[in-house]
Protein backbone atom coordinates (compact mmCIF):
# COMPACT_ATOMS: atom_id res chain seq x y z
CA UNK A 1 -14.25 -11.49 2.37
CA UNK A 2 -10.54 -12.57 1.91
CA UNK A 3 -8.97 -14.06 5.25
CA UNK A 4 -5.24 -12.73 5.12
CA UNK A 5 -2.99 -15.67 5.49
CA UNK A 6 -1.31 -14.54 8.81
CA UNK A 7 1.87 -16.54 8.41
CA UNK A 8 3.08 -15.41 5.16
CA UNK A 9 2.45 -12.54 5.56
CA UNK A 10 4.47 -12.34 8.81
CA UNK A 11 7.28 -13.95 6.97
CA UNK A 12 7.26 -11.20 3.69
CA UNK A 13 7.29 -8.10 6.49
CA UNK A 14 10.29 -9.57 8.28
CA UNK A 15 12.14 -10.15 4.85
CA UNK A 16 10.82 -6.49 3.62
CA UNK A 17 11.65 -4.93 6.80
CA UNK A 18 15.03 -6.45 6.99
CA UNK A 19 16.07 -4.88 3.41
CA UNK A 20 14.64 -1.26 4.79
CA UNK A 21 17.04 -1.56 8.51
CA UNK A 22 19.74 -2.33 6.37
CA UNK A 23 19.70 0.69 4.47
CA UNK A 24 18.66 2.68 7.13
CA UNK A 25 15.27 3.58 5.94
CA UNK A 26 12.84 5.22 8.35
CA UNK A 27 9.52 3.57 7.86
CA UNK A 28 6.56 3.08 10.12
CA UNK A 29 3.53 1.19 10.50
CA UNK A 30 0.26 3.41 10.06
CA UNK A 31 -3.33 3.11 9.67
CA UNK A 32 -4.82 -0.60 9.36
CA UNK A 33 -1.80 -2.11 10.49
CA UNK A 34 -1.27 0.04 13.46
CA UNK A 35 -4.73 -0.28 14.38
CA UNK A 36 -4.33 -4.20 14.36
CA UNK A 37 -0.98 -3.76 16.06
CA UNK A 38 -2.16 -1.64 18.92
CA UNK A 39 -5.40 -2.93 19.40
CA UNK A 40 -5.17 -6.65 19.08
CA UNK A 41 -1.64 -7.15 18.91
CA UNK A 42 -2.16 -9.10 15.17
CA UNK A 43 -2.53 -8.27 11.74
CA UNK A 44 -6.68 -7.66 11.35
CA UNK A 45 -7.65 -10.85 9.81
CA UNK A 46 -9.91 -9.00 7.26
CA UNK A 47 -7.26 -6.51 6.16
CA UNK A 48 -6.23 -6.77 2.86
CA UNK A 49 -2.82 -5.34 2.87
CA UNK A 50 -0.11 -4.06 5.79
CA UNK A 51 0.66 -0.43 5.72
CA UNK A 52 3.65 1.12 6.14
CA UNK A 53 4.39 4.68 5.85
CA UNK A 54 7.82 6.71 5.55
CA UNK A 55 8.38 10.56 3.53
CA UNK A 56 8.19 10.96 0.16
CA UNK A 57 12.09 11.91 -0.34
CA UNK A 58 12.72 8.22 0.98
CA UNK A 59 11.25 6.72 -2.05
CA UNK A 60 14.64 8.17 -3.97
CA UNK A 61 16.61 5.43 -1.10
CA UNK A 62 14.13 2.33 -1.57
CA UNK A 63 13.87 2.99 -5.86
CA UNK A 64 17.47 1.45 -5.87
CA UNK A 65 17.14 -1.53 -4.00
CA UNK A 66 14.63 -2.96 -6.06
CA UNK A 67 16.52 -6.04 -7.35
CA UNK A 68 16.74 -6.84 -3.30
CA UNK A 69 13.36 -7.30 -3.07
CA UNK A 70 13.17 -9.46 -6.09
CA UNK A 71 16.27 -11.50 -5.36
CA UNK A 72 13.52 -12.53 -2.56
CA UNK A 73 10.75 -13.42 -5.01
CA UNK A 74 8.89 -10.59 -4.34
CA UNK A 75 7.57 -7.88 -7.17
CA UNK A 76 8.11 -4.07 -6.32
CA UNK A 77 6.37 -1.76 -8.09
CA UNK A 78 6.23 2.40 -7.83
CA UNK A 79 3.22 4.27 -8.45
CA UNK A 80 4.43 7.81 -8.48
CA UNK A 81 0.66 8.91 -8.82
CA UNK A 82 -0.75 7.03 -6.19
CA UNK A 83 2.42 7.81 -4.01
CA UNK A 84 2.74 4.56 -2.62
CA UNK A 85 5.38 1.79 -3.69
CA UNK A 86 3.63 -1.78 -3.31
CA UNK A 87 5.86 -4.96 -2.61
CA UNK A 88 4.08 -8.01 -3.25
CA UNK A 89 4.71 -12.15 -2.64
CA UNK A 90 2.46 -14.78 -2.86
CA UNK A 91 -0.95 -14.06 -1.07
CA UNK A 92 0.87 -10.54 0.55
CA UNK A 93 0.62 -7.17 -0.10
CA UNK A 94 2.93 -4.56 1.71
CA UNK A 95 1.99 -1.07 1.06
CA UNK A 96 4.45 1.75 2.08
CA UNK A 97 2.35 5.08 1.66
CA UNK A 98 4.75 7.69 0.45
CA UNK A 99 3.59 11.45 2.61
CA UNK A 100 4.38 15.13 1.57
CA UNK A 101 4.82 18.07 4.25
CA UNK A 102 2.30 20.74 3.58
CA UNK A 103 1.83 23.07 6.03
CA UNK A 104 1.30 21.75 8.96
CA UNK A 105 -0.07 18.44 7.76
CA UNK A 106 1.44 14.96 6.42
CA UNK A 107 -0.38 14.48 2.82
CA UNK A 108 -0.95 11.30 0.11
CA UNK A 109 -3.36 11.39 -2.56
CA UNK A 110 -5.22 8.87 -2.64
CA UNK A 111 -7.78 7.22 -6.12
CA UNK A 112 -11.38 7.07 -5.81
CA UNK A 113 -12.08 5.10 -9.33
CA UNK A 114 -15.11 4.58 -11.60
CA UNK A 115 -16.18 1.93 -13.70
CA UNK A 116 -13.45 2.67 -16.24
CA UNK A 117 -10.91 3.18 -13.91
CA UNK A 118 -11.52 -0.24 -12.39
CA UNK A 119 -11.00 -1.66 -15.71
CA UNK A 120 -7.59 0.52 -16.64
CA UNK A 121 -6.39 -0.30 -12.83
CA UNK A 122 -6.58 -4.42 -14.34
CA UNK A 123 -5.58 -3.68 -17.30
CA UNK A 124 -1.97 -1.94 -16.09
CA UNK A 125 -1.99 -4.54 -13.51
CA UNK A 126 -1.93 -7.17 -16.03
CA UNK A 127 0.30 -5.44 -18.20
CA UNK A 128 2.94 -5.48 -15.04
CA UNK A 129 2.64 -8.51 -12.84
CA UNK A 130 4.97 -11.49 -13.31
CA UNK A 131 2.06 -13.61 -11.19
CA UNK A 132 -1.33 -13.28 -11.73
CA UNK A 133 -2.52 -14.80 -8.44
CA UNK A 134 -0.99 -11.51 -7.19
CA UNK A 135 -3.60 -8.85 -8.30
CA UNK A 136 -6.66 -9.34 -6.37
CA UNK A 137 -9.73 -9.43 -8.67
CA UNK A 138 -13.19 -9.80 -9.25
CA UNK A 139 -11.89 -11.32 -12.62
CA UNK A 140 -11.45 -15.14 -12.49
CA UNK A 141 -7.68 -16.14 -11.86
CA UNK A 142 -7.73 -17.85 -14.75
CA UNK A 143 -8.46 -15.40 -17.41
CA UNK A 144 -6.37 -13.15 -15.75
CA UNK A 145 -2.97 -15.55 -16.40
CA UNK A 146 -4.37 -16.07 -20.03
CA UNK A 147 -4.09 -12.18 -20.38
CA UNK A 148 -0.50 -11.72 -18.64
CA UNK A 149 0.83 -14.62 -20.71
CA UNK A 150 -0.12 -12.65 -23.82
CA UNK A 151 1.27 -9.73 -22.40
CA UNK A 152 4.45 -11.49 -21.54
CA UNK A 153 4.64 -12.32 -25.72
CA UNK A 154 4.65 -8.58 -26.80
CA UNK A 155 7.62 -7.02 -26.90
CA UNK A 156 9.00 -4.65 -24.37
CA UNK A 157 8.74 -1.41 -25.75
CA UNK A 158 5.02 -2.05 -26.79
CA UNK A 159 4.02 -3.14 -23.42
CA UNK A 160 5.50 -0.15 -22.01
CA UNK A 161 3.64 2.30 -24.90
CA UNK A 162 0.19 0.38 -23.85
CA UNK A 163 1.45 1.39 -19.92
CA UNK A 164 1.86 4.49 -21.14
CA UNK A 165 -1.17 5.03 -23.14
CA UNK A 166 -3.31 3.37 -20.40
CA UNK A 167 -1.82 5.36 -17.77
CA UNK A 168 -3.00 8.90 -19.21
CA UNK A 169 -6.53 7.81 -20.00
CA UNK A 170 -6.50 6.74 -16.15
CA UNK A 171 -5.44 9.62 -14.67
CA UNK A 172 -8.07 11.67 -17.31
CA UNK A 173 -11.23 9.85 -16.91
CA UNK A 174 -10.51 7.36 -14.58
CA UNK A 175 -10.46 8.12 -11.34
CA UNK A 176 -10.69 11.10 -9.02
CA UNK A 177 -7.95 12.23 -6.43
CA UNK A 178 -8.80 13.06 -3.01
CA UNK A 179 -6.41 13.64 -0.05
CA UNK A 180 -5.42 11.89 3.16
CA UNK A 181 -4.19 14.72 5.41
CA UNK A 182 -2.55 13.84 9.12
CA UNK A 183 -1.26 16.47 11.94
CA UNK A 184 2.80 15.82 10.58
CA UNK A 185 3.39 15.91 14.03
CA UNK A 186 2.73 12.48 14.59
CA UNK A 187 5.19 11.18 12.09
CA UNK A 188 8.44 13.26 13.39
CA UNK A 189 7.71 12.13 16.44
CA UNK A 190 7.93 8.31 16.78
CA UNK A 191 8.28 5.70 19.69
CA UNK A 192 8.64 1.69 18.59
CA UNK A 193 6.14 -0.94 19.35
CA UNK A 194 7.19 -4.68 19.41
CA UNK A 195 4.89 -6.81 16.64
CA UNK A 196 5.57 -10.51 15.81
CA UNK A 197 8.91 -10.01 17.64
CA UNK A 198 9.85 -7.24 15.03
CA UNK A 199 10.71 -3.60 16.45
CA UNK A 200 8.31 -0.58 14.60
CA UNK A 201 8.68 2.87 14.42
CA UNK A 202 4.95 4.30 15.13
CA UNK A 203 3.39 7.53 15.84
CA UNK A 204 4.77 8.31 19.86
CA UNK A 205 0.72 9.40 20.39
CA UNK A 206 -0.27 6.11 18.82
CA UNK A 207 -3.74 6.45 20.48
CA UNK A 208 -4.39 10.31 19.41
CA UNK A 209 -3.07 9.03 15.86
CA UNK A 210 -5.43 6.30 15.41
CA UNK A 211 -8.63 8.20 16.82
CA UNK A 212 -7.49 10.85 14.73
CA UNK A 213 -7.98 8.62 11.76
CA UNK A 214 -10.72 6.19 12.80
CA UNK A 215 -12.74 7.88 15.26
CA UNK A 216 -12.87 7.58 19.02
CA UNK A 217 -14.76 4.50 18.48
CA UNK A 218 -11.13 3.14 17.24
CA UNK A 219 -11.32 0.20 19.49
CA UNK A 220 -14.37 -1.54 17.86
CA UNK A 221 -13.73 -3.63 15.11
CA UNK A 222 -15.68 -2.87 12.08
CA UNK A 223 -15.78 -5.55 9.04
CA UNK A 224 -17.68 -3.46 7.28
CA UNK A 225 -15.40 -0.28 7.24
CA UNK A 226 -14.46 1.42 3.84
CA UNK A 227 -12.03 4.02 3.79
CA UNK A 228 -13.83 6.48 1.15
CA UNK A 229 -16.82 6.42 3.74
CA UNK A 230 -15.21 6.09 7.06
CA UNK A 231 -11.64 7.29 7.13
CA UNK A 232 -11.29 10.35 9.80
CA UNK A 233 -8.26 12.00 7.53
CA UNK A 234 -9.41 12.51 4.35
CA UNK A 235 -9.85 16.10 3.05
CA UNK A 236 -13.55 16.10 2.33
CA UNK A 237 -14.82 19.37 -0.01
């Protein structure tokens, strides 16, 4: 399992989170984050990502400042399917998970993908990413630079028709969507929690939030959690 490199990582969410206070974007940390935040006062070592959360109308503020985040070296990308905008650097991933009011609930959709989705997933990946070392893969590093070099040879408007192409057989065979769905109550109302000297919005009933979504076991680290299997939230048929 990958050991998140603590320190850059630290350093990207500073610079990210920086670019969001300045233009007054609401964002918060959620789910693995939080739980690392609140429970061990760290990033879990294990985690792959940090997770941030704000509405779904905010994505129309962030969208804009996109050039920001590159001036910075990182890549930005938004996946209006997956609602989620991803903001990567080096070895770090930062995740902001875009929610939807419905009802009484705060909802995401979130990609369950087979065989052939895996392989799409790659393929758009490499058809996207400036840096290979970026997307995470069982693939070899090496073959995956080979294929974004090619990439980078083709013109534009053909790598965006092969996006585009790829992107539809994805979302038809691909993959299927289920739902995350969390009491919207404990995103409107927020408190702030101090991590790696940084100020966070979280969920006011941090504690209710996170056994809401892992369990009243919350507490216990698990290496071997996987969020299809074990996340609390999802909408299960």
């Amino acid at each position: 399992m990958i050991q998140i490199d603590e320190k850059i990582v630290v350093e990207a969410l500073k610079q990210v989170k920086e670019i969001l206070d300045e233009h007054g974007i609401n964002v918060w940390l959620c789910t693995g984050s939080l739980l690392g935040a609140k429970r061990d006062g760290k990033i879990i070592p294990w985690d792959h990502d940090v997770d941030l959360a704000t509405w779904y109308e905010n994505s129309s503020q962030i969208i804009p400042i996109f050039d920001e985040f590159r001036k910075l070296g990182f890549e930005i990308y938004f996946f209006e399917s997956q609602s989620c905008i991803k903001i990567l650097k080096k070895n770090c991933e930062i995740e902001i998970s875009l929610y939807q009011q419905k009802d009484d609930d705060a909802t995401m959709p979130c990609h369950v993908q087979n065989k052939l989705g895996q392989i799409l997933d790659y393929l758009l990946w490499a058809l996207s990413i400036q840096n290979a070392s970026l997307k995470k893969s069982k693939i070899p590093l090496f073959m995956t630079s080979i294929l974004i070099k090619i990439t980078k040879k083709t013109s534009e408007n053909l790598r965006k028709n092969l996006i585009t192409i790829i992107t539809k057989l994805y979302q038809k065979i691909g993959h299927k969507i289920i739902y995350v769905a969390v009491p919207s109550h404990f995103f409107k109302n927020l408190s702030s929690l101090d991590f790696y000297g940084m100020n966070f919005k979280v969920p006011k009933e941090t504690e209710k939030y996170l056994e809401y979504v892992y369990g009243t076991d919350w507490r216990i680290p698990k290496r071997d959690y996987y969020w299809e299997r074990d996340d609390q939230s999802l909408v299960r048929d």
